[in-house]
N, C-alpha and C. Protein backbone atom coordinates (compact mmCIF):
# COMPACT_ATOMS: atom_id res chain seq x y z
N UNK A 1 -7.74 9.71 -15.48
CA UNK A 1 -7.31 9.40 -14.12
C UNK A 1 -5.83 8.99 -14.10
N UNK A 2 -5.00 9.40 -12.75
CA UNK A 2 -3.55 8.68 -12.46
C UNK A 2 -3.64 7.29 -12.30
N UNK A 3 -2.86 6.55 -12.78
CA UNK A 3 -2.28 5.11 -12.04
C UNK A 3 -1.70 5.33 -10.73
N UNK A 4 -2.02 4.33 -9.95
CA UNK A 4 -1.22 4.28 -8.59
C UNK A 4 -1.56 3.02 -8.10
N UNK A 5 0.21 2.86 -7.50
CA UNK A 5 -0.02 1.26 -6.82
C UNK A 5 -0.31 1.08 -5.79
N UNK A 6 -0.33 2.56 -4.67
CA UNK A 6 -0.33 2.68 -3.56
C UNK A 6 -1.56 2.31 -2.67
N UNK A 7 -2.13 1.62 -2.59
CA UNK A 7 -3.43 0.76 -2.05
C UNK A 7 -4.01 0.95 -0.06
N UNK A 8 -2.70 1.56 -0.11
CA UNK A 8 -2.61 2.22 1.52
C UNK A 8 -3.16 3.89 1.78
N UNK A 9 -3.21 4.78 0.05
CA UNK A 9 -3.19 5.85 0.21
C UNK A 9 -4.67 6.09 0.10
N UNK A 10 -5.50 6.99 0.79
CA UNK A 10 -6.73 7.35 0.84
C UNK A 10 -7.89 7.27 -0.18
N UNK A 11 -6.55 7.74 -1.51
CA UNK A 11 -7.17 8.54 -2.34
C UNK A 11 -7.12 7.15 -3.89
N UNK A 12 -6.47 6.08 -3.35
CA UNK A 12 -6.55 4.88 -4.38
C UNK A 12 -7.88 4.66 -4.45
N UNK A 13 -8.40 3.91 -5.70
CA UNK A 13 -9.42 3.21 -5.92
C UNK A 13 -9.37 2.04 -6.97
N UNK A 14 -10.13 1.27 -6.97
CA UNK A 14 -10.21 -0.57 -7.24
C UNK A 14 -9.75 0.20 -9.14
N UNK A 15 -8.85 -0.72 -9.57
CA UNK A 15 -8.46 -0.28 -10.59
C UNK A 15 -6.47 0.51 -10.79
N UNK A 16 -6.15 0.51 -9.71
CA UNK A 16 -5.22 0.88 -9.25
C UNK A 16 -5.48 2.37 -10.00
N UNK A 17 -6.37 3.20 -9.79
CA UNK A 17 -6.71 4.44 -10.10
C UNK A 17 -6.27 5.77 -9.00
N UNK A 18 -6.10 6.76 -9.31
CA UNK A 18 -6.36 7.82 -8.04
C UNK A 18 -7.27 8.51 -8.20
N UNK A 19 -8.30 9.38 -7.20
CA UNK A 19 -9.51 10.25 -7.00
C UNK A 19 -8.57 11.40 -7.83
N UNK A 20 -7.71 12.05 -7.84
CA UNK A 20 -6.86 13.52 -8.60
C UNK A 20 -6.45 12.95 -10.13
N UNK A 21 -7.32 14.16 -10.55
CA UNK A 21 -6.34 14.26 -12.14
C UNK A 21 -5.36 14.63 -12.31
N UNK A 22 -4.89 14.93 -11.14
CA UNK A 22 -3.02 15.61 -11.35
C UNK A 22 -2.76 15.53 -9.58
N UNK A 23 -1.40 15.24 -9.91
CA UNK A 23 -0.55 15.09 -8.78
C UNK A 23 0.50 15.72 -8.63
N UNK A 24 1.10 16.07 -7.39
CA UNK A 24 2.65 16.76 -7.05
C UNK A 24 2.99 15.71 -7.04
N UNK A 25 4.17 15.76 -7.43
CA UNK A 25 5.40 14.84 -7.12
C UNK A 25 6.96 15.64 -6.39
N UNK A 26 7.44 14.70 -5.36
CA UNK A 26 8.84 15.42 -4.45
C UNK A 26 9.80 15.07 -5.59
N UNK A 27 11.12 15.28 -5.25
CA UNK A 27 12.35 15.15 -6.07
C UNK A 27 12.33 13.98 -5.91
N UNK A 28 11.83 12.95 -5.05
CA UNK A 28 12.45 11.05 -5.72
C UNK A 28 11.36 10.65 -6.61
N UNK A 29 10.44 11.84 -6.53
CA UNK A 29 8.87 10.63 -7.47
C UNK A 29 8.03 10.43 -6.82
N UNK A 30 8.09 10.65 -5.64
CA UNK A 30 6.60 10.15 -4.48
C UNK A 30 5.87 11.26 -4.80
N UNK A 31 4.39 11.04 -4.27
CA UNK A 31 2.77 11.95 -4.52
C UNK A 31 2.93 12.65 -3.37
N UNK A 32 2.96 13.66 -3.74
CA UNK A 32 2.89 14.52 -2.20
C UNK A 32 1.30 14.85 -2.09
N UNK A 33 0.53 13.84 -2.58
CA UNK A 33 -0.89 14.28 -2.01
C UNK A 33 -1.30 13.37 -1.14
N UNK A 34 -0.66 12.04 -1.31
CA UNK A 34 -0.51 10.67 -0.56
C UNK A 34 -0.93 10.83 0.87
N UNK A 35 -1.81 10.04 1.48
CA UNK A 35 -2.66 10.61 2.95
C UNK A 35 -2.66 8.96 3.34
N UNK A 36 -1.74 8.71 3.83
CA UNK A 36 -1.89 6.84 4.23
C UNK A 36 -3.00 6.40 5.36
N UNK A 37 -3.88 5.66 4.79
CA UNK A 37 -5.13 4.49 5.99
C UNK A 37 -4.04 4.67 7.55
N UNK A 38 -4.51 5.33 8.24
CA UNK A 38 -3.97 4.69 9.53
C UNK A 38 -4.36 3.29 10.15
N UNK A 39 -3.60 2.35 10.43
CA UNK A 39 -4.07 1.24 11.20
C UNK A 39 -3.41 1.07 12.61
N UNK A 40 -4.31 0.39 13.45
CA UNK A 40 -4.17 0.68 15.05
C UNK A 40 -3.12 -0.44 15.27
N UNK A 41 -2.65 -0.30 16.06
CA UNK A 41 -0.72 -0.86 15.90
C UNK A 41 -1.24 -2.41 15.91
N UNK A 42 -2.64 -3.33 16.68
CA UNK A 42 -2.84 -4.13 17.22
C UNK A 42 -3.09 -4.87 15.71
N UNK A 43 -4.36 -4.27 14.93
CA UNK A 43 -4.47 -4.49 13.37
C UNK A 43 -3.32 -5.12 12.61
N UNK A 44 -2.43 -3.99 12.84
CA UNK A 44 -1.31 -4.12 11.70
C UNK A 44 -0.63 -5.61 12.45
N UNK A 45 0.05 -5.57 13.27
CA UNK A 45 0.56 -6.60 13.59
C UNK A 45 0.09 -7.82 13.41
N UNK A 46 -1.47 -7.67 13.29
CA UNK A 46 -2.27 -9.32 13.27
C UNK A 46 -1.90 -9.56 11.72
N UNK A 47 -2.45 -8.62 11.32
CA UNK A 47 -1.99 -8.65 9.46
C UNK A 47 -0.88 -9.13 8.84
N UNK A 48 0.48 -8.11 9.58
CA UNK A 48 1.82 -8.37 9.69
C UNK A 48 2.45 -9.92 9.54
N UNK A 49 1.60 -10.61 10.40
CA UNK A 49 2.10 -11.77 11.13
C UNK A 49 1.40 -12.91 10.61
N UNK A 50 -0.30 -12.65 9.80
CA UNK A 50 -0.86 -13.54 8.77
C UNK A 50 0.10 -13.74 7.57
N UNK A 51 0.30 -12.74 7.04
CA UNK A 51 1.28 -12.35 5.82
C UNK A 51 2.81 -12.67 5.79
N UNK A 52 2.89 -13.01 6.89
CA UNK A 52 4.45 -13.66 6.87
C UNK A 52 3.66 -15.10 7.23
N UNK A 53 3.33 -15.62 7.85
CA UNK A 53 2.83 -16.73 7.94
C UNK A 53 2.85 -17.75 6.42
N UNK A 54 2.00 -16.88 5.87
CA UNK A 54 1.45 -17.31 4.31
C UNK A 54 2.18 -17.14 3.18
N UNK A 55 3.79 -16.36 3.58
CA UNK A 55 4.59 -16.28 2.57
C UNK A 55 5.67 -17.60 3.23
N UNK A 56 5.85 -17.53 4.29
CA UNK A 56 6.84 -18.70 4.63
C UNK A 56 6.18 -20.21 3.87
N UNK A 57 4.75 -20.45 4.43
CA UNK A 57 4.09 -21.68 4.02
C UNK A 57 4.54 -21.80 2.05
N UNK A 58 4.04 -20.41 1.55
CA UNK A 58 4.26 -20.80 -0.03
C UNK A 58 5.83 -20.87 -0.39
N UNK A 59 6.92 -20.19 0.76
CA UNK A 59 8.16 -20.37 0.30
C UNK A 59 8.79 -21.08 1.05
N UNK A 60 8.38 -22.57 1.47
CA UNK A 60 8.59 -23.20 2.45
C UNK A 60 10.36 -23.75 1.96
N UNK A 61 10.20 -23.65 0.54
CA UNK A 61 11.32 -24.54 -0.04
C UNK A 61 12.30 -23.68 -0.43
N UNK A 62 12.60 -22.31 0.29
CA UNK A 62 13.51 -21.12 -0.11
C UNK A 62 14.31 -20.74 1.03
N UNK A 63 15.54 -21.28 0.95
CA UNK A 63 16.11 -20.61 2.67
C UNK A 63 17.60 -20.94 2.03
């Protein structure tokens, strides 16, 4: 199996694995098989906005 860090792309699995034994790659290095989770704009933003939340709190002492 490929390594991949990409955790957004369809085709990841637990293990940072991919479903393809072989991949395209473009001229910078990206997977041109890569098929990204769509999330509904309302999702992302709640997420968005937990995740900055929870990085400010742990980097409260960084500015």
């Amino acid at each position: 199996m490929i390594e991949c860090e990409n955790e957004f792309c369809i085709h990841w699995m637990e293990g940072n694995q991919c479903h393809f034994k072989a991949i395209a790659l473009d001229a910078r290095g990206c997977c041109t098989d890569c098929v990204l989770v769509d999330f509904q704009t309302d999702t992302l933003w709640l997420r968005r906005t937990q995740c900055l939340a929870r990085f400010l709190r742990e980097h409260e002492n960084i500015k």
